[in-house]
PDB file of N, CA and C in Angstrom:
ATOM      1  N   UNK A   1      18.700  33.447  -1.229  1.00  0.00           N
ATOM      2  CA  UNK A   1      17.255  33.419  -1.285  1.00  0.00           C
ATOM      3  C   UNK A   1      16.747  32.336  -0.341  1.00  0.00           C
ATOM      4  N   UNK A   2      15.366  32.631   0.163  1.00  0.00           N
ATOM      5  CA  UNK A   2      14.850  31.333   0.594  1.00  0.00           C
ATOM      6  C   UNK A   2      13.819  31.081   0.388  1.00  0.00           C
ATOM      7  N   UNK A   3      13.556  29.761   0.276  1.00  0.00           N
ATOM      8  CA  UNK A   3      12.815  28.591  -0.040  1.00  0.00           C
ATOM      9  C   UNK A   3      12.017  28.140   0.787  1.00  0.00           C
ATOM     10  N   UNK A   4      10.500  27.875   0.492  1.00  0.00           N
ATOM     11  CA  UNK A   4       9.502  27.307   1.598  1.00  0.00           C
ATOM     12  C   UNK A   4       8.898  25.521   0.394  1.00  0.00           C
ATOM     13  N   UNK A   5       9.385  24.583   1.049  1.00  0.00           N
ATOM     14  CA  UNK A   5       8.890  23.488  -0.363  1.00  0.00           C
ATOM     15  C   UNK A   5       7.585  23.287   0.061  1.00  0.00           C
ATOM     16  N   UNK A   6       6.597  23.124  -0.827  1.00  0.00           N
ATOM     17  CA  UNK A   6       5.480  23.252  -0.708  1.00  0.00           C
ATOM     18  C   UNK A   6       5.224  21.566  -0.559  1.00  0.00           C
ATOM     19  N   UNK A   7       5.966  20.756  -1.596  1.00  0.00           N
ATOM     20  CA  UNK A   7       5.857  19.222  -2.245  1.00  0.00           C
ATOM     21  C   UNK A   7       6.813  19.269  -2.992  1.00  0.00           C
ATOM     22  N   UNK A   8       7.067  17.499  -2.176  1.00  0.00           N
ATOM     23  CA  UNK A   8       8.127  16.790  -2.841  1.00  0.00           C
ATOM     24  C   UNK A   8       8.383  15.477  -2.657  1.00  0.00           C
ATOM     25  N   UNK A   9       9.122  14.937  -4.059  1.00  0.00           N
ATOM     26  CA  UNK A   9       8.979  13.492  -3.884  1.00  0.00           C
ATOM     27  C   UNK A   9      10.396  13.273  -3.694  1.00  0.00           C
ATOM     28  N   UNK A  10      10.919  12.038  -2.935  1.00  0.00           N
ATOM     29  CA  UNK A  10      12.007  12.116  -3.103  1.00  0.00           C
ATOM     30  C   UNK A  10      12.407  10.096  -3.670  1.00  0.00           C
ATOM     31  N   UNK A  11      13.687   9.929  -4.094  1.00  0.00           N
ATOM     32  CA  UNK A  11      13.831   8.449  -4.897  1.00  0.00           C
ATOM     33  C   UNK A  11      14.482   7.909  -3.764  1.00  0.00           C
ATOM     34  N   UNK A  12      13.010   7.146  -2.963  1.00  0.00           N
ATOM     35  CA  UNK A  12      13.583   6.042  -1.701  1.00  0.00           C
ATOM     36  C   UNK A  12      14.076   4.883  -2.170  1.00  0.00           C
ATOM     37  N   UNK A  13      13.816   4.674  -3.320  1.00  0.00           N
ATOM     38  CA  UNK A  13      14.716   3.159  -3.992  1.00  0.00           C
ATOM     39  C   UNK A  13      14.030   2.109  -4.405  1.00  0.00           C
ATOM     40  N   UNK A  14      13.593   1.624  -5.315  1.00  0.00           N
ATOM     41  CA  UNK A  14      12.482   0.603  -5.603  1.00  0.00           C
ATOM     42  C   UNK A  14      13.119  -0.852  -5.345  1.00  0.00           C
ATOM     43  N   UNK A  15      14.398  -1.040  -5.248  1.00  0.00           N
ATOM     44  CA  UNK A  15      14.828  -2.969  -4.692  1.00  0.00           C
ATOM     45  C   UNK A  15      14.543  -3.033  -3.239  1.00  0.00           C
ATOM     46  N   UNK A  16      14.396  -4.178  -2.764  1.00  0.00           N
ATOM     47  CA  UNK A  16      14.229  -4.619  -1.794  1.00  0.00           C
ATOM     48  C   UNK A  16      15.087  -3.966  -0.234  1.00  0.00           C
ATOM     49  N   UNK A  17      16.499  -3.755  -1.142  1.00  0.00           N
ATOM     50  CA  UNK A  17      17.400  -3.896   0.195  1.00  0.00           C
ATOM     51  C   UNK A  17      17.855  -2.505   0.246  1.00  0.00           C
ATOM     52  N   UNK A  18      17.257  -1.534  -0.356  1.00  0.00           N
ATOM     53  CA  UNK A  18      17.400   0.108  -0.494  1.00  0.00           C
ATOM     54  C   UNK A  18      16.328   0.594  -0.213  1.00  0.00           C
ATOM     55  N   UNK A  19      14.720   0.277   0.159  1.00  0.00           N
ATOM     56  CA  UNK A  19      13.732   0.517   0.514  1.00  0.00           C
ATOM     57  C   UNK A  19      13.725   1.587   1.593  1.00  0.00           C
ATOM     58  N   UNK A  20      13.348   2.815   2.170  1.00  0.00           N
ATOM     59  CA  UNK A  20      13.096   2.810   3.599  1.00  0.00           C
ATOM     60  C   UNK A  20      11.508   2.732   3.718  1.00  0.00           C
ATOM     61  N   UNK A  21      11.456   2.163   4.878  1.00  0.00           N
ATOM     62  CA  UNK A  21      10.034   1.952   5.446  1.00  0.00           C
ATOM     63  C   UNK A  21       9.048   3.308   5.239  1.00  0.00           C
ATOM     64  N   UNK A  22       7.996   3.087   4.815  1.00  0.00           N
ATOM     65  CA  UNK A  22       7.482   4.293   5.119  1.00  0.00           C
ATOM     66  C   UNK A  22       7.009   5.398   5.748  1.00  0.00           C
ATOM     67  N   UNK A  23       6.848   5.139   7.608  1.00  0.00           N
ATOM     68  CA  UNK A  23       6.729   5.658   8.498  1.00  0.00           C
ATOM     69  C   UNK A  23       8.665   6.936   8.266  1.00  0.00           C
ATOM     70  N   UNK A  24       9.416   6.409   7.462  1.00  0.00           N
ATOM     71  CA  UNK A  24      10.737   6.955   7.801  1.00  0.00           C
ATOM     72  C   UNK A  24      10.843   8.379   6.233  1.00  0.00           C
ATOM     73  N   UNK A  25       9.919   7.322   5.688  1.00  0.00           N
ATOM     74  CA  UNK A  25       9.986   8.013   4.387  1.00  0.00           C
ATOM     75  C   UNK A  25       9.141   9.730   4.894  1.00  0.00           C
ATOM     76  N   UNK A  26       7.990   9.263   5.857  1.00  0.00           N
ATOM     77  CA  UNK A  26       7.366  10.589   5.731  1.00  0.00           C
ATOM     78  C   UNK A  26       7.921  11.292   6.625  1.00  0.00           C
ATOM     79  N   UNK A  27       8.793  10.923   7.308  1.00  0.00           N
ATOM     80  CA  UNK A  27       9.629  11.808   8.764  1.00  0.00           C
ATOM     81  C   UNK A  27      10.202  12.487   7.883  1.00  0.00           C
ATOM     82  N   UNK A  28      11.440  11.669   6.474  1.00  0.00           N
ATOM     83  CA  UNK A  28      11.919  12.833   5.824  1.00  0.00           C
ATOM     84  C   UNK A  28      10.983  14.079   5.242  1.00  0.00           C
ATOM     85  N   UNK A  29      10.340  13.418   4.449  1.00  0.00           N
ATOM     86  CA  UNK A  29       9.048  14.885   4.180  1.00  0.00           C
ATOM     87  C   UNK A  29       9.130  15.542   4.746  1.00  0.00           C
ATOM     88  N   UNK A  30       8.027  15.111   6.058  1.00  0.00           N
ATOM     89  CA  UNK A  30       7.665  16.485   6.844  1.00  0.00           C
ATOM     90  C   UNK A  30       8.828  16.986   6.725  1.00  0.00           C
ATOM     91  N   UNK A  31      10.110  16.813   7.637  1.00  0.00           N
ATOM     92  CA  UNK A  31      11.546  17.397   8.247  1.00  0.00           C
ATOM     93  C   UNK A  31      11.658  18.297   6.877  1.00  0.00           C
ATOM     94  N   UNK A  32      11.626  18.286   5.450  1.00  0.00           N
ATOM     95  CA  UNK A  32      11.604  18.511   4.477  1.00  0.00           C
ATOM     96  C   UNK A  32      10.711  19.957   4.255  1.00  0.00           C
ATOM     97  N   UNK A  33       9.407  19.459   4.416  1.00  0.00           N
ATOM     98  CA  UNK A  33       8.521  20.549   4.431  1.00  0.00           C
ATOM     99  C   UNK A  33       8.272  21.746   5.634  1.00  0.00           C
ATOM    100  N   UNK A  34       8.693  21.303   6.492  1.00  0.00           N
ATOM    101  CA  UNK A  34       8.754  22.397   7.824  1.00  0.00           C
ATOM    102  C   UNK A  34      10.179  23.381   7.701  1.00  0.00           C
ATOM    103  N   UNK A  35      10.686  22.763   7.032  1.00  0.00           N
ATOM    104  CA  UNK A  35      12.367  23.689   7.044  1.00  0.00           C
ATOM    105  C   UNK A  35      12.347  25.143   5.665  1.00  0.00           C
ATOM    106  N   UNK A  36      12.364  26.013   6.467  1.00  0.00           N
ATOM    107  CA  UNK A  36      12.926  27.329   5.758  1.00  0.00           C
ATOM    108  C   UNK A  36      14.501  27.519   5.119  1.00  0.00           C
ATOM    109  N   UNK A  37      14.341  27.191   3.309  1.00  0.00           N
ATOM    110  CA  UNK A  37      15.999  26.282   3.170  1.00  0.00           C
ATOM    111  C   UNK A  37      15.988  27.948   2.494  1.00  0.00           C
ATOM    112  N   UNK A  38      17.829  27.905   3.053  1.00  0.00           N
ATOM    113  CA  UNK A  38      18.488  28.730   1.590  1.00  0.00           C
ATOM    114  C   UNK A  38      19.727  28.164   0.660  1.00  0.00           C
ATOM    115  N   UNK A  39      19.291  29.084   0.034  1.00  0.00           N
ATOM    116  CA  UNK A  39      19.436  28.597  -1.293  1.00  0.00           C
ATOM    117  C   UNK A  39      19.653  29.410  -2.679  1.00  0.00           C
ATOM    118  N   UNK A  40      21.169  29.842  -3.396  1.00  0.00           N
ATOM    119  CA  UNK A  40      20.941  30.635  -4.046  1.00  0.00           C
ATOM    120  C   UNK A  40      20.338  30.609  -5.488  1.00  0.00           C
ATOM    121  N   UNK A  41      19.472  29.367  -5.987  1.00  0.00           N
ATOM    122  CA  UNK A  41      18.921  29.205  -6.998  1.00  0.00           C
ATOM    123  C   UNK A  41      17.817  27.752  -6.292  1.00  0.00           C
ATOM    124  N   UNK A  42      17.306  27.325  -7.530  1.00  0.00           N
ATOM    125  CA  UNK A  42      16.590  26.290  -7.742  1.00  0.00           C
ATOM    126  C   UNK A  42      17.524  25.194  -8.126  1.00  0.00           C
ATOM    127  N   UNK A  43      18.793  25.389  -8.160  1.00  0.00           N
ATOM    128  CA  UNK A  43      19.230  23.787  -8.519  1.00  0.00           C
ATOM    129  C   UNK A  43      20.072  23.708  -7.206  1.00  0.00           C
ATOM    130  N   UNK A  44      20.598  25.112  -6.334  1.00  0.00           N
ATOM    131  CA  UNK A  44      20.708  24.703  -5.248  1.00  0.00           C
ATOM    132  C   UNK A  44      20.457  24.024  -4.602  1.00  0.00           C
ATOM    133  N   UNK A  45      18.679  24.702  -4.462  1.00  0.00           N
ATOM    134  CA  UNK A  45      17.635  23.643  -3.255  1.00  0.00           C
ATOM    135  C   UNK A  45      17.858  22.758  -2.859  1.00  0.00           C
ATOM    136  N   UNK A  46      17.584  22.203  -4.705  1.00  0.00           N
ATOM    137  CA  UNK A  46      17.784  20.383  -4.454  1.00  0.00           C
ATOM    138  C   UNK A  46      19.107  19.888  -4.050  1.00  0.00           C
ATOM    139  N   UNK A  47      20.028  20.507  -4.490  1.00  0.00           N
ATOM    140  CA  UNK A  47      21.008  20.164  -3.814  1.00  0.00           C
ATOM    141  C   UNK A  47      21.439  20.140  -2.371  1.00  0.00           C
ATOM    142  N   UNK A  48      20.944  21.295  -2.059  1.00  0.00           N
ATOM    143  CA  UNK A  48      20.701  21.325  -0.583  1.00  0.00           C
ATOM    144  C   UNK A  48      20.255  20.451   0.445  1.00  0.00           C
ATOM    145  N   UNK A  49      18.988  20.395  -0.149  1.00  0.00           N
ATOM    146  CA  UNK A  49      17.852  19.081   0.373  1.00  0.00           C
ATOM    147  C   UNK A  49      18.093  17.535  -0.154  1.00  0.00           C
ATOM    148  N   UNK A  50      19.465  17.463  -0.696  1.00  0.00           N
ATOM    149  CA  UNK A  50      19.709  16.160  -0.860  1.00  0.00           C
ATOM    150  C   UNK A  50      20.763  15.667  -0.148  1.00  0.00           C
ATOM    151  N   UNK A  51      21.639  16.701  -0.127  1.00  0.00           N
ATOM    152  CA  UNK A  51      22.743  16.991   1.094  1.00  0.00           C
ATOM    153  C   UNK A  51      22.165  16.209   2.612  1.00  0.00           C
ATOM    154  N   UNK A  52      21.058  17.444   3.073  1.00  0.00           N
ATOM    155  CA  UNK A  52      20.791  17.525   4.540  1.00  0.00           C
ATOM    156  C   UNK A  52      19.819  15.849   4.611  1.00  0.00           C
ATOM    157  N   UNK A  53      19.043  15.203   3.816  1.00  0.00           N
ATOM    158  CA  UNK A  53      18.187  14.407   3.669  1.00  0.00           C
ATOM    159  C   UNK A  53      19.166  13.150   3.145  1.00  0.00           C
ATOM    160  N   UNK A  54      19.950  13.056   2.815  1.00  0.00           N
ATOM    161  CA  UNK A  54      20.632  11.914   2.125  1.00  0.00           C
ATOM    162  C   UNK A  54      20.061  11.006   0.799  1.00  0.00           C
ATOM    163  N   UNK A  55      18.662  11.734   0.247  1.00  0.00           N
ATOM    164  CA  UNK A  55      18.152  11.239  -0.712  1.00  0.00           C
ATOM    165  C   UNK A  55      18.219  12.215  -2.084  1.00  0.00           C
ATOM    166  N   UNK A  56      17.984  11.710  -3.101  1.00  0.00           N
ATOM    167  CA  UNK A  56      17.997  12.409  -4.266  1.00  0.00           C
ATOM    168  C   UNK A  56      16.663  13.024  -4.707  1.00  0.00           C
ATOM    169  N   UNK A  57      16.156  13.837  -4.911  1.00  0.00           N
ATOM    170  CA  UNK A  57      14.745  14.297  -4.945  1.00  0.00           C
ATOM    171  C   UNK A  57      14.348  14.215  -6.430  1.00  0.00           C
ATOM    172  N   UNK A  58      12.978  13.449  -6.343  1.00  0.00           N
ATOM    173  CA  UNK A  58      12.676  13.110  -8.135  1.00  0.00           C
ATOM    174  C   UNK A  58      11.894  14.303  -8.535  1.00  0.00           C
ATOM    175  N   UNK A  59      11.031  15.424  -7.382  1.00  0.00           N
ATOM    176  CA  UNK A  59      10.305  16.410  -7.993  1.00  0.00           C
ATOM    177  C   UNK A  59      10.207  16.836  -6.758  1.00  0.00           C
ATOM    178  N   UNK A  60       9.753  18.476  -7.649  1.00  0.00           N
ATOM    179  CA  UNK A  60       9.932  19.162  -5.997  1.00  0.00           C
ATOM    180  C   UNK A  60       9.091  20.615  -6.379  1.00  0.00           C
ATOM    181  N   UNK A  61       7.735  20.556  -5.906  1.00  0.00           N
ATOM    182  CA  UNK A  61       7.398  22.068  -5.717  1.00  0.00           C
ATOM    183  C   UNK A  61       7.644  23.407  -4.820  1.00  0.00           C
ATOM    184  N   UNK A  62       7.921  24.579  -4.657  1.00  0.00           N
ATOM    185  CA  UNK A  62       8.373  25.463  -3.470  1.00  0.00           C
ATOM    186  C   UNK A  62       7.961  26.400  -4.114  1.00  0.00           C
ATOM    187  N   UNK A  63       8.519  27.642  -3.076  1.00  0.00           N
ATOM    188  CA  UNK A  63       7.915  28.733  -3.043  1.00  0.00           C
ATOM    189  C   UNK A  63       8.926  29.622  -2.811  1.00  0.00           C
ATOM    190  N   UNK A  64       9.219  30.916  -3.118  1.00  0.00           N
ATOM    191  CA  UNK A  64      10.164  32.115  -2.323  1.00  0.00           C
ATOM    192  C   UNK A  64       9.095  32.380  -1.003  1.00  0.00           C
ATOM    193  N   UNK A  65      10.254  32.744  -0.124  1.00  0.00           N
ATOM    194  CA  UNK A  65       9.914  33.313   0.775  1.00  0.00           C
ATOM    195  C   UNK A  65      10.665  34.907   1.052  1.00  0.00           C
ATOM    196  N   UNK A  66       9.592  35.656   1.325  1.00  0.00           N
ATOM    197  CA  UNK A  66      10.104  36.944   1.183  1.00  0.00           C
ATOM    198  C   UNK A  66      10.451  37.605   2.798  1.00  0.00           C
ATOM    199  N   UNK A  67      11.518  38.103   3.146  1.00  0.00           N
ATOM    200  CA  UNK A  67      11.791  38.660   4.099  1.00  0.00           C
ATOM    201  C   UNK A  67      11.814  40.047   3.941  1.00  0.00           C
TER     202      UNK A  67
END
């Protein structure tokens, strides 16, 4: 199946020395939100998008996309 994420948050790290800046934080987003993921469920996704992103995602809205 595939996936269009509509919104999502992802866990950049609240200590000091795990932070990323935020100009980096929204590069992941967008990169996040422009990508047509597959995926054969919803726990995929996230898995997917935690894979390709290196972050763990705390919430996440999407969409099917129908071909």
């Amino acid at each position: 199946m595939k996936f269009q994420v509509t919104q999502i948050e992802f866990d950049f790290g609240d200590a000091w020395e795990n932070q990323m800046p935020p100009n980096l934080q929204e590069e992941v987003i967008d990169e996040t939100l422009s990508t047509i993921w597959e995926a054969d469920d919803d726990e995929d996704l996230i898995d997917e998008i935690s894979t390709a992103s290196g972050w763990c995602v705390k919430s996440i809205d999407y969409r099917h996309v129908l071909v």
